[in-house]
Protein backbone atom coordinates (compact mmCIF):
# COMPACT_ATOMS: atom_id res chain seq x y z
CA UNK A 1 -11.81 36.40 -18.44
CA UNK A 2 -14.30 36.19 -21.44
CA UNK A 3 -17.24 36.31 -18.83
CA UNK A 4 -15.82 38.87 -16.92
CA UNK A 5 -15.49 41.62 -19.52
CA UNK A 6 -19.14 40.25 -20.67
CA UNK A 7 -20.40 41.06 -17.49
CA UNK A 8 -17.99 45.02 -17.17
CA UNK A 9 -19.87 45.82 -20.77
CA UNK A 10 -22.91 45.01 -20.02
CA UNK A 11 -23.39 46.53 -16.42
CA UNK A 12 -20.81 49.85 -17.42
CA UNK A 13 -21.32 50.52 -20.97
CA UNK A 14 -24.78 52.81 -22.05
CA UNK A 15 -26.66 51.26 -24.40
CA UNK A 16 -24.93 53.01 -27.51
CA UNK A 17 -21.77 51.39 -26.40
CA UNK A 18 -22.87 48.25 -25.88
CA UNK A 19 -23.98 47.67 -29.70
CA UNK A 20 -20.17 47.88 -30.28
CA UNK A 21 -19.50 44.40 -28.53
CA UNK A 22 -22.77 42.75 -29.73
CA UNK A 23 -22.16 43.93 -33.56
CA UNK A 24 -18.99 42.58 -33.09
CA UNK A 25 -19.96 38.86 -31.84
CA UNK A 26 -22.72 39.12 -34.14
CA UNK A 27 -19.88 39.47 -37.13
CA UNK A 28 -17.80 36.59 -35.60
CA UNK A 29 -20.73 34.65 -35.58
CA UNK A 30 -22.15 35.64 -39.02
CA UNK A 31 -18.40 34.67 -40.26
CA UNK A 32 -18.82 30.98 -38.50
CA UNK A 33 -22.04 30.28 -40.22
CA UNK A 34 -21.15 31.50 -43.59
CA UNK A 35 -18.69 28.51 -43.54
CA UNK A 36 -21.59 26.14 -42.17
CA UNK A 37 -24.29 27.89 -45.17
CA UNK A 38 -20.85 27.39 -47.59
CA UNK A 39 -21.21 31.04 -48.34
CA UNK A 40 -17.36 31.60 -50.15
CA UNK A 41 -15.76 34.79 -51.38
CA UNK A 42 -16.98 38.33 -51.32
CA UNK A 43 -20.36 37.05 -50.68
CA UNK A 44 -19.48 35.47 -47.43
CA UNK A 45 -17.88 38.74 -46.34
CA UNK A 46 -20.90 40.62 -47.55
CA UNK A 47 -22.94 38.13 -45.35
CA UNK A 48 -20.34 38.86 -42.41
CA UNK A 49 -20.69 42.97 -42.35
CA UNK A 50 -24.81 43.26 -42.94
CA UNK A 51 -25.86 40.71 -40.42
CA UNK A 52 -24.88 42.94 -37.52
CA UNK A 53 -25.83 46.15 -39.80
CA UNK A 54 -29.35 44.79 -40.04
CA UNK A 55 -29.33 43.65 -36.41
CA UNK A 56 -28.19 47.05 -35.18
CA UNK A 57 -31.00 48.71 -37.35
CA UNK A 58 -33.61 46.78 -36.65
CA UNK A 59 -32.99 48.43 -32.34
CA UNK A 60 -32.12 51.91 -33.82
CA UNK A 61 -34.70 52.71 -35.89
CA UNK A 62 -36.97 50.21 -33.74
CA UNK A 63 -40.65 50.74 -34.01
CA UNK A 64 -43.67 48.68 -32.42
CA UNK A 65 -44.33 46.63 -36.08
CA UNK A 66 -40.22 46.15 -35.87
CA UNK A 67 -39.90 44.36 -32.39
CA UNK A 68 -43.17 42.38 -33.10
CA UNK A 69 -41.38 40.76 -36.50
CA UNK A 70 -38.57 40.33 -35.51
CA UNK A 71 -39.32 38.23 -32.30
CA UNK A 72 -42.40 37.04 -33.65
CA UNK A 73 -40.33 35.66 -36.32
CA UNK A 74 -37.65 33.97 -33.87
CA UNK A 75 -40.59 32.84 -31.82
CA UNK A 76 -42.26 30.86 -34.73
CA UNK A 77 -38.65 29.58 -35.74
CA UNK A 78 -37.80 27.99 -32.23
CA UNK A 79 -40.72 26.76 -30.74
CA UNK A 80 -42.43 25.60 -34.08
CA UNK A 81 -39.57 25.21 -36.93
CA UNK A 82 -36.36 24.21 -35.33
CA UNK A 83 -38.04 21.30 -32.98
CA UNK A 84 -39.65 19.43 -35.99
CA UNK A 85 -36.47 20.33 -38.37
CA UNK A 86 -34.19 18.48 -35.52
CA UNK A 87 -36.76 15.74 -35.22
CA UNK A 88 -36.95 14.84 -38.65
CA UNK A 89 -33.15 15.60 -39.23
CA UNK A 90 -33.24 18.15 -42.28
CA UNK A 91 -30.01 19.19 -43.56
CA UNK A 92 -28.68 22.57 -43.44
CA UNK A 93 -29.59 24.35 -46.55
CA UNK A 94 -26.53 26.43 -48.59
CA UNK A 95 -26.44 29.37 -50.30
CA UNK A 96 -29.14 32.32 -50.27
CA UNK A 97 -31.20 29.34 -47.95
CA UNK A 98 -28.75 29.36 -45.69
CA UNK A 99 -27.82 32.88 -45.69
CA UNK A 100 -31.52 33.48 -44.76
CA UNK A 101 -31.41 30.84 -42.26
CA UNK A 102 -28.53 32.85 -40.27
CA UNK A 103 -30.88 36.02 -40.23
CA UNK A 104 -33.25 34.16 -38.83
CA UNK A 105 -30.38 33.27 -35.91
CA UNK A 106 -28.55 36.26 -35.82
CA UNK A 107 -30.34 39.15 -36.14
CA UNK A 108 -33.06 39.23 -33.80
CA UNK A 109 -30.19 37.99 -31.01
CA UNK A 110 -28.36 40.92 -31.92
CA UNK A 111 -31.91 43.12 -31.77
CA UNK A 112 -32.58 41.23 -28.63
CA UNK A 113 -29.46 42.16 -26.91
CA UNK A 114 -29.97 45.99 -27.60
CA UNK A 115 -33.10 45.89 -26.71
CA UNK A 116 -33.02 44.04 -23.43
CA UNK A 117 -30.00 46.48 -22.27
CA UNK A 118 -32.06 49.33 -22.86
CA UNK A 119 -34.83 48.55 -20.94
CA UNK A 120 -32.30 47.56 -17.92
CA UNK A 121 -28.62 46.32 -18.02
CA UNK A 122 -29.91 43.53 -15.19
CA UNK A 123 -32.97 42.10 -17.32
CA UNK A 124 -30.69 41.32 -19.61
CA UNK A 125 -28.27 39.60 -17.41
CA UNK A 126 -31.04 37.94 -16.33
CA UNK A 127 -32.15 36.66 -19.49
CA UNK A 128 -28.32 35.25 -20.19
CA UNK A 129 -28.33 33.90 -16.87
CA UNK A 130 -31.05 31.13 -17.70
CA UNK A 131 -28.80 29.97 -20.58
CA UNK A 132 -25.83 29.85 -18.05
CA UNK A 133 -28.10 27.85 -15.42
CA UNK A 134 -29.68 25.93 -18.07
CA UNK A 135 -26.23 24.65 -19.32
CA UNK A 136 -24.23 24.50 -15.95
CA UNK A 137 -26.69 22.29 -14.39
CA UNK A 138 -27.56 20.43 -17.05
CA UNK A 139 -23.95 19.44 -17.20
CA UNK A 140 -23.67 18.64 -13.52
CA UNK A 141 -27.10 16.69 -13.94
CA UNK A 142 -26.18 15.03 -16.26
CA UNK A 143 -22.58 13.78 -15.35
CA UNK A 144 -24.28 12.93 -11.99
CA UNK A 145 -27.87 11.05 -12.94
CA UNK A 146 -27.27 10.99 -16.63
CA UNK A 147 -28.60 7.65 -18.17
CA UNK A 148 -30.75 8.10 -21.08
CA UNK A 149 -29.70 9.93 -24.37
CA UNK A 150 -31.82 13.06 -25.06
CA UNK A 151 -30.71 13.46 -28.70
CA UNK A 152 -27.98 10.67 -29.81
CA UNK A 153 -28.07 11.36 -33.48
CA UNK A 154 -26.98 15.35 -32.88
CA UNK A 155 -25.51 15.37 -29.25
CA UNK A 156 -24.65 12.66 -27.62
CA UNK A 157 -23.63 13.31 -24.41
CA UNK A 158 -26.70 15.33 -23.37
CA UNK A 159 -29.02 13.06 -21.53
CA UNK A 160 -32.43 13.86 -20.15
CA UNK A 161 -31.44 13.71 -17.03
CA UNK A 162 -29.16 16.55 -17.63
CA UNK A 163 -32.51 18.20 -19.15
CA UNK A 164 -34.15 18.01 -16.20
CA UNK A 165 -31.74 18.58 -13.73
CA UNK A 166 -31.11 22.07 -15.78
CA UNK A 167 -34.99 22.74 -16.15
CA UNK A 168 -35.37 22.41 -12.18
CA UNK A 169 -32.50 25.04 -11.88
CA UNK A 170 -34.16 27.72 -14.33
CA UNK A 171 -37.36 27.32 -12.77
CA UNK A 172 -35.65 27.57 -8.72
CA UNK A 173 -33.64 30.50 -10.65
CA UNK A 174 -37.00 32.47 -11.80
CA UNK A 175 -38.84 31.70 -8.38
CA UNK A 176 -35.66 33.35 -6.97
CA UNK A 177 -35.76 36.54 -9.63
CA UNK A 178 -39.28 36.76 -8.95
CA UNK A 179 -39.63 36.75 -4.98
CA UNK A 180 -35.99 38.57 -4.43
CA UNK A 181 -35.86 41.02 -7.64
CA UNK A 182 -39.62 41.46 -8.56
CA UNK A 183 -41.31 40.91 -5.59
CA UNK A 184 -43.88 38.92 -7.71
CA UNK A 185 -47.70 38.30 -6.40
CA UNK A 186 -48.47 34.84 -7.28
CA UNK A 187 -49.97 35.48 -10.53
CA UNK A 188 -46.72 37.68 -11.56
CA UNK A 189 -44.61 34.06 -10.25
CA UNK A 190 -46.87 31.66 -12.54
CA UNK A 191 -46.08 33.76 -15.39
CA UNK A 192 -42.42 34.13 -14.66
CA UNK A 193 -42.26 31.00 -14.00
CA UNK A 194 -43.34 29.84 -17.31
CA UNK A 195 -41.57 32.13 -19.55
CA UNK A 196 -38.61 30.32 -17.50
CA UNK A 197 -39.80 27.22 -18.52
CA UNK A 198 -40.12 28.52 -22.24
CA UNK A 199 -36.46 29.74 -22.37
CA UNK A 200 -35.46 26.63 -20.80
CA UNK A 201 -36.55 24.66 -23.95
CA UNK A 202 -35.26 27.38 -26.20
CA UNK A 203 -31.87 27.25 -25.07
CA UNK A 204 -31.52 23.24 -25.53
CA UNK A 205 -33.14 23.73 -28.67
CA UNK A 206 -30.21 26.68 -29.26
CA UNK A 207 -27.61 24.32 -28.40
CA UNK A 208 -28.90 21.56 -30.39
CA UNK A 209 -29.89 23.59 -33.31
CA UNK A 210 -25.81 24.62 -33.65
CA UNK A 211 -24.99 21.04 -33.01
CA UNK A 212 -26.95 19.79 -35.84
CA UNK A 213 -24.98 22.48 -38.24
CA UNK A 214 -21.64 21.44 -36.87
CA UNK A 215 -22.56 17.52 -37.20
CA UNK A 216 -23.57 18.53 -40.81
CA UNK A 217 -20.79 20.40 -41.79
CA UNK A 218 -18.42 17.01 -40.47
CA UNK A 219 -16.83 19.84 -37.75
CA UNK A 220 -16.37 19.53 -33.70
CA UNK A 221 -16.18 23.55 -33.45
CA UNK A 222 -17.78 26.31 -35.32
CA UNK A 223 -14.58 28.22 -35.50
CA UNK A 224 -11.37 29.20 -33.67
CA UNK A 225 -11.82 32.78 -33.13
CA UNK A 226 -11.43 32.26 -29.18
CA UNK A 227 -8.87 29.98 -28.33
CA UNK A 228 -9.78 27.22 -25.99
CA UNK A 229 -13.56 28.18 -26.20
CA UNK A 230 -14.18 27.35 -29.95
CA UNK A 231 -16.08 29.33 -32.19
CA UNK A 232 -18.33 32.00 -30.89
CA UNK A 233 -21.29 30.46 -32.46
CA UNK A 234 -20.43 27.71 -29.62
CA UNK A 235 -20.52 30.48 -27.12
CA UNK A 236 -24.13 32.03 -27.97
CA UNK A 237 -25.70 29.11 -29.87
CA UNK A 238 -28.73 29.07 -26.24
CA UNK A 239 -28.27 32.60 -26.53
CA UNK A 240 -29.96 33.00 -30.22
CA UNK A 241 -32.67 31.19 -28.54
CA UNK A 242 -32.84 32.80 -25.40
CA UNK A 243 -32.56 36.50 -26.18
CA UNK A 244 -35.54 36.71 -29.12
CA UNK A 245 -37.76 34.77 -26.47
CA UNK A 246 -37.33 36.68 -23.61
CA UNK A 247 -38.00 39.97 -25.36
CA UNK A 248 -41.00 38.14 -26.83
CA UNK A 249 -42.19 37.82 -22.81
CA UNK A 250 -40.85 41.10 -21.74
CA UNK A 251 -43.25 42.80 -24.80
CA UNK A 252 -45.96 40.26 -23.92
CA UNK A 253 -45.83 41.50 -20.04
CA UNK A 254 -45.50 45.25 -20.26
């Protein structure tokens, strides 16, 4: 049901619109990590209403300078930061630390979001379809060939099988995108290809990035604002990975 109104908004709903769903997820999931940052009183509801206020701004009032900082600044945060800060194990920082910390998460996703839809509803589906492959066939993957532990200390039932096994599904994914929705010449393919391979990473790195939180904070789910499903941090914790990146390579290519 959750994926199927997902799916209504974001192929019905003009652009203008759709920043009504994304500010809201982006409050539910501002909410969640205040808890995990230990952000308490009116400063955690404070935190709550300007993360999807700045997030909403930041596509509104967009300029060139704008989209280059903020996905520059996810960009440097997941493929430099947030691998050696889950290598090494750093804690989660509180307070103003960790406040900044879920800007760093939150806003350019909900930027991201806006920004994809406006260029097309269907590059954004796109570009929340490789988190959806990534994890569904990592899963399957994994429950299938899964033998080796890909990160026991934060998530121990992912295996690198289950890596794999998703990685190979992203990448027959974007050779799919590219011959059937882009009609790609080879170099446009190599390039797809490896902006697949790119979000790939970034969405394990997403998904483990939340799980180290949760692990720190001694919780199982970030929340309980959608029964049976958890918190909605554990919906779009690939997705605040995904969605800076892929506007990163969609800037990058045009």
């Amino acid at each position: 049901m959750l994926g199927t109104a997902t799916l209504a908004a974001i192929l019905l709903l003009p652009t203008w619109a759709w920043s009504l769903p994304v500010a809201l997820a982006i409050a539910a999931g501002a909410w969640e990590w205040s808890a995990l940052a230990r952000l308490t009183g009116p400063v955690r509801w404070l935190f709550t209403l300007i993360m999807p206020a700045l997030g909403l701004a930041m596509f509104f009032l967009a300029t060139d300078w704008g989209n280059a900082a903020t996905t520059g600044i996810a960009a440097a945060f997941w493929l430099l930061l947030a691998p050696v800060w889950l290598w090494r194990g750093w804690g989660m920082p509180g307070g103003l630390a960790g406040a900044l910390l879920g800007a760093v998460l939150l806003v350019p996703t909900a930027h991201a979001a806006l920004a994809l839809h406006a260029q097309s509803p269907w590059l954004l589906l796109a570009a929340l379809m490789v988190a959806v492959i990534a994890d569904t066939a990592a899963y399957f993957s994994g429950r299938r060939f899964g033998r080796h532990k890909l990160a026991p200390r934060i998530s121990p039932g992912k295996t690198r099988e289950g890596a794999l096994g998703g990685a190979l599904a992203v990448l027959l994914y974007a050779a799919a995108t590219g011959f059937l929705g882009f009609d790609c010449a080879p170099d446009c393919l190599s390039r797809l290809l490896i902006a697949a391979l790119f979000l790939f990473i970034a969405s394990v790195l997403g998904d483990l990035f939340e799980s180290h939180a949760k692990r720190q904070a001694g919780i199982k789910d970030s929340g309980n604002l959608l029964p049976g499903h958890g918190g909605v941090l554990d919906r779009i914790d690939s997705l605040t990975a995904v969605l800076p990146l892929a506007l990163l390579f969609f800037l990058l290519w045009t």
